[in-house]
PDB file of N, CA and C in Angstrom:
ATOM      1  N   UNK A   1      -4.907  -3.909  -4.021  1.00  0.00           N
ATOM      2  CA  UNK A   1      -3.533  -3.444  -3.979  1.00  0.00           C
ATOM      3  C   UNK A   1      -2.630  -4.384  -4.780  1.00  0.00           C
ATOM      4  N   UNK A   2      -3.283  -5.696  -4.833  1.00  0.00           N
ATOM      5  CA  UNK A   2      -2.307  -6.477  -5.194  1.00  0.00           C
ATOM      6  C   UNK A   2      -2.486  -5.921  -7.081  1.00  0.00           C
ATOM      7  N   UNK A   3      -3.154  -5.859  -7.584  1.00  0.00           N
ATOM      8  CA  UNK A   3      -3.244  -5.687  -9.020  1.00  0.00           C
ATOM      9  C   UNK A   3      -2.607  -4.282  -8.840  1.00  0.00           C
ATOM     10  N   UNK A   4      -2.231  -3.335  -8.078  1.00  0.00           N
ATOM     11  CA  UNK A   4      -1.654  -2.278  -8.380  1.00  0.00           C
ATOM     12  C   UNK A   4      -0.051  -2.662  -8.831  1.00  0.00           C
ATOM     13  N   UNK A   5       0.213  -3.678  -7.756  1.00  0.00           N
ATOM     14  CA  UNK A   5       1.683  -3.973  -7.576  1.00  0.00           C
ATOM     15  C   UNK A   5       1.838  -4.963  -9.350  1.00  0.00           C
ATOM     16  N   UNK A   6       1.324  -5.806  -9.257  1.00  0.00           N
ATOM     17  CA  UNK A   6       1.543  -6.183 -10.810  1.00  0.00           C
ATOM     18  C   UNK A   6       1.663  -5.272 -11.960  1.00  0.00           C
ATOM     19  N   UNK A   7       0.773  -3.829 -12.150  1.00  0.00           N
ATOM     20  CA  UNK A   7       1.004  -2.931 -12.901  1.00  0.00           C
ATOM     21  C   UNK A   7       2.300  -1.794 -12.589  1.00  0.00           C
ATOM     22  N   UNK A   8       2.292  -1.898 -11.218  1.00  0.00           N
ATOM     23  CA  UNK A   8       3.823  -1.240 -11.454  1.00  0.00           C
ATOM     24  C   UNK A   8       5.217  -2.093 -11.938  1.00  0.00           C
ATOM     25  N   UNK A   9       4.883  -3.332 -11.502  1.00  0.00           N
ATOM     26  CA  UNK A   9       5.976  -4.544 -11.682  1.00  0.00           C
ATOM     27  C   UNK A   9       6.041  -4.430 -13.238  1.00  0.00           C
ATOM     28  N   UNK A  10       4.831  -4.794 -14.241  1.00  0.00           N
ATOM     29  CA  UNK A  10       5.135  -5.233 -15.878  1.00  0.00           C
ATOM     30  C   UNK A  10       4.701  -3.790 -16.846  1.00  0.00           C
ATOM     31  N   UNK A  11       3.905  -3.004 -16.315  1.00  0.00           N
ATOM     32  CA  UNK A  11       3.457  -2.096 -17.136  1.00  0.00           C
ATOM     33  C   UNK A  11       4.229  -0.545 -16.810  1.00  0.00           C
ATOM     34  N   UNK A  12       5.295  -0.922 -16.573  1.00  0.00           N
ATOM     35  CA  UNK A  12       6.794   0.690 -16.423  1.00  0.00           C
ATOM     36  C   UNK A  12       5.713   1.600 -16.986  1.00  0.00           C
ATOM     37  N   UNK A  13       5.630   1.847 -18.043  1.00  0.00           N
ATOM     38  CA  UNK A  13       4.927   3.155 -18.907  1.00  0.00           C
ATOM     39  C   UNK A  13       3.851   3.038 -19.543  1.00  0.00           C
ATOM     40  N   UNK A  14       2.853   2.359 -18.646  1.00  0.00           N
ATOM     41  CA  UNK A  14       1.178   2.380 -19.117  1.00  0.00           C
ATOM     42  C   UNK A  14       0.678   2.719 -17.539  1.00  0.00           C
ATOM     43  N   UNK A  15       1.348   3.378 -16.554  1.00  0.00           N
ATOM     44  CA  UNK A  15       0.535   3.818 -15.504  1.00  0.00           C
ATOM     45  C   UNK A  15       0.676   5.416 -14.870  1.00  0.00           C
ATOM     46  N   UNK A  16      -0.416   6.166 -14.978  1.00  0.00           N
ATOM     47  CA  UNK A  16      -0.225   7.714 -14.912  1.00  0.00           C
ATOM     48  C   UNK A  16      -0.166   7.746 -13.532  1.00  0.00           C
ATOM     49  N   UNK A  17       0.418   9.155 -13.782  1.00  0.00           N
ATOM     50  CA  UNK A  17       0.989   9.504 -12.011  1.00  0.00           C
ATOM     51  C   UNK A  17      -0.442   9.521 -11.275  1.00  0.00           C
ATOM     52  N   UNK A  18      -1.242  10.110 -12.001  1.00  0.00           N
ATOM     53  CA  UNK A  18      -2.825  10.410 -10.750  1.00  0.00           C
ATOM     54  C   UNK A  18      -3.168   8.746 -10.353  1.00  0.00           C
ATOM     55  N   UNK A  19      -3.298   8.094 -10.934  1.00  0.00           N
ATOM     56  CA  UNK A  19      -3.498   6.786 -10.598  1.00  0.00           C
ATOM     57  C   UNK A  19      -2.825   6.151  -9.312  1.00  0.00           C
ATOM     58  N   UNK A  20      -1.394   6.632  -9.784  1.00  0.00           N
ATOM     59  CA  UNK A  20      -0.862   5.678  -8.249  1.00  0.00           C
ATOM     60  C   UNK A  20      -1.024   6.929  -7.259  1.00  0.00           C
ATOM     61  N   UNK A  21      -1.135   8.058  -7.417  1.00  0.00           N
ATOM     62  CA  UNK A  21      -1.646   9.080  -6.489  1.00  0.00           C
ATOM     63  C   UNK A  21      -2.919   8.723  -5.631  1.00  0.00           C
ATOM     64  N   UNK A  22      -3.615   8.613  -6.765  1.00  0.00           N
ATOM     65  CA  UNK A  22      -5.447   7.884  -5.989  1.00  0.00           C
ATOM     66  C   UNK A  22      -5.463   7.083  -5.307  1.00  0.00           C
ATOM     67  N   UNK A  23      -4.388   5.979  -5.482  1.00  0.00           N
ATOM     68  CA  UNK A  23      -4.420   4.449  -5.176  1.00  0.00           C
ATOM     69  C   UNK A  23      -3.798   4.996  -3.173  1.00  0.00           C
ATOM     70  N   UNK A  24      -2.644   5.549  -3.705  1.00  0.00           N
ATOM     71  CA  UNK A  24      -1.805   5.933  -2.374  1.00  0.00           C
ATOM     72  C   UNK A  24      -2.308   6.516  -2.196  1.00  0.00           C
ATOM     73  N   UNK A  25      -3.440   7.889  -1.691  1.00  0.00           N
ATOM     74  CA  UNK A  25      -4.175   8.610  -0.930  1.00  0.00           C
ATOM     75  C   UNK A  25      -5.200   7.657  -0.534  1.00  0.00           C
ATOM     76  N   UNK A  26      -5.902   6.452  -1.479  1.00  0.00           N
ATOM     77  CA  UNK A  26      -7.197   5.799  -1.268  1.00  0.00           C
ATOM     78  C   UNK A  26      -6.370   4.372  -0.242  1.00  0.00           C
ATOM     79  N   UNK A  27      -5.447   4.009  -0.279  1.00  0.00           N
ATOM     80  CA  UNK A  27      -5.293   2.596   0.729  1.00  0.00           C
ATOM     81  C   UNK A  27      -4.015   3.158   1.745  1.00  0.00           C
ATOM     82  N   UNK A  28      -3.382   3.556   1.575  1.00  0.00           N
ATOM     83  CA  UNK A  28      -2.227   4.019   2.482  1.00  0.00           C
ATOM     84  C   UNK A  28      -2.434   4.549   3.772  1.00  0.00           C
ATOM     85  N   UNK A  29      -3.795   5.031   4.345  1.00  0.00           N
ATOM     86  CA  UNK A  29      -3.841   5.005   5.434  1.00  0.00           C
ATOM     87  C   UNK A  29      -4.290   4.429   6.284  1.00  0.00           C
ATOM     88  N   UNK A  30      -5.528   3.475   6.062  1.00  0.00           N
ATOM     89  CA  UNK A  30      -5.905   1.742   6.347  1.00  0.00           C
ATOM     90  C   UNK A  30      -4.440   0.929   6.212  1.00  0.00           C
ATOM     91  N   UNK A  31      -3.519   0.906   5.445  1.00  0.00           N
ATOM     92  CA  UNK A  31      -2.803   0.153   5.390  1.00  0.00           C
ATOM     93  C   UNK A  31      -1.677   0.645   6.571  1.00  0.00           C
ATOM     94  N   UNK A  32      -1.565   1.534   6.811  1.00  0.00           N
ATOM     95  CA  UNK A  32      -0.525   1.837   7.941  1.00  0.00           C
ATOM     96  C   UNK A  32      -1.296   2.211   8.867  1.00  0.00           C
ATOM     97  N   UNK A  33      -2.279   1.835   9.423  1.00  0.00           N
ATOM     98  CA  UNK A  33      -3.477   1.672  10.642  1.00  0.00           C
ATOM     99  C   UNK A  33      -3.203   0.189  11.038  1.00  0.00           C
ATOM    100  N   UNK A  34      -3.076  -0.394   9.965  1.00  0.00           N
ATOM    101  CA  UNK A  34      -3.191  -2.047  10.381  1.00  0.00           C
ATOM    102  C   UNK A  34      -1.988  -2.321  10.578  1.00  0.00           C
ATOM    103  N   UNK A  35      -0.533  -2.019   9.616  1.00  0.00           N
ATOM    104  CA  UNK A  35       0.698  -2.123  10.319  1.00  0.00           C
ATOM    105  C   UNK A  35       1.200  -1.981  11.369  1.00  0.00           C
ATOM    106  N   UNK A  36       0.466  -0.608  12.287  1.00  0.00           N
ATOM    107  CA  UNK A  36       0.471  -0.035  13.283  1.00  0.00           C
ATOM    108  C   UNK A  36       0.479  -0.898  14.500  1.00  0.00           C
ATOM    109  N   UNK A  37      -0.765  -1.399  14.080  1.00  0.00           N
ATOM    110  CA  UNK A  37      -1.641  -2.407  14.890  1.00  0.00           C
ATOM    111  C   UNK A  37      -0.728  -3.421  15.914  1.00  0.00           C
ATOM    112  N   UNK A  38      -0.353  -4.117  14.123  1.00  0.00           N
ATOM    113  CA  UNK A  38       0.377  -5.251  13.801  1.00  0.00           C
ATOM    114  C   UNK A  38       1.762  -4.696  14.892  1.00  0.00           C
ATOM    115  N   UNK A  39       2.805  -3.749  14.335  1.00  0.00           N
ATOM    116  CA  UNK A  39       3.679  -3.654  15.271  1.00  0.00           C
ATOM    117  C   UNK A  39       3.613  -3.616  16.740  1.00  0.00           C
ATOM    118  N   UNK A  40       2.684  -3.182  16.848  1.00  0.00           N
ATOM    119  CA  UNK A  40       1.979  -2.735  18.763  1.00  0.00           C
ATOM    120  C   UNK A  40       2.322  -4.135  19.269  1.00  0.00           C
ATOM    121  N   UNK A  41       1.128  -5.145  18.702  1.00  0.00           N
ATOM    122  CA  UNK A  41       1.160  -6.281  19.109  1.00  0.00           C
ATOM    123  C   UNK A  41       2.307  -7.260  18.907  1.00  0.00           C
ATOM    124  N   UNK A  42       3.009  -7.278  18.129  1.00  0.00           N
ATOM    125  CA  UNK A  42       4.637  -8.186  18.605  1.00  0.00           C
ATOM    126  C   UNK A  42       5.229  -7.327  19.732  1.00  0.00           C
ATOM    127  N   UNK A  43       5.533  -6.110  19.374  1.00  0.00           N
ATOM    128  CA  UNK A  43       5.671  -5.648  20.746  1.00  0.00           C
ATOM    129  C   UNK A  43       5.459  -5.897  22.133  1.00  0.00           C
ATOM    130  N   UNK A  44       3.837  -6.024  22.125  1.00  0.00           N
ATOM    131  CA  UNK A  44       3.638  -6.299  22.745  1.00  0.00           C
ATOM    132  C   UNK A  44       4.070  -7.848  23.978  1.00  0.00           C
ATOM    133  N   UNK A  45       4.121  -9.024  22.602  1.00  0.00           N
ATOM    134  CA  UNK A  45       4.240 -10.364  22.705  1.00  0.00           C
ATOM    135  C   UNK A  45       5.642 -10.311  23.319  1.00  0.00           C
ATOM    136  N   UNK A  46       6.560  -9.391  23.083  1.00  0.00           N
ATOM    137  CA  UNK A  46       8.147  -9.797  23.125  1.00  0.00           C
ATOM    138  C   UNK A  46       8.002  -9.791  24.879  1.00  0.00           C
TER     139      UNK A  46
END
């Protein structure tokens, strides 16, 4: 993910829409599984 974020950061117009499509269908829902998580548990802590 992190090399995604560098190509959106320096490369504006060398990245096609299907790409960040793939990327966001392929990590975006592991990644807001673990946020999830993550929020539960401060929650929890408070």
């Amino acid at each position: 993910m992190r090399a995604m974020r560098n190509k959106l950061a320096h490369e504006y117009f060398g990245i096609s829409a299907s790409t960040v499509y793939n990327t966001v269908k392929t990590y975006l829902p592991s990644l807001l599984e673990k946020l999830t998580i993550i929020q539960d548990e401060q929650r929890n802590a408070s």
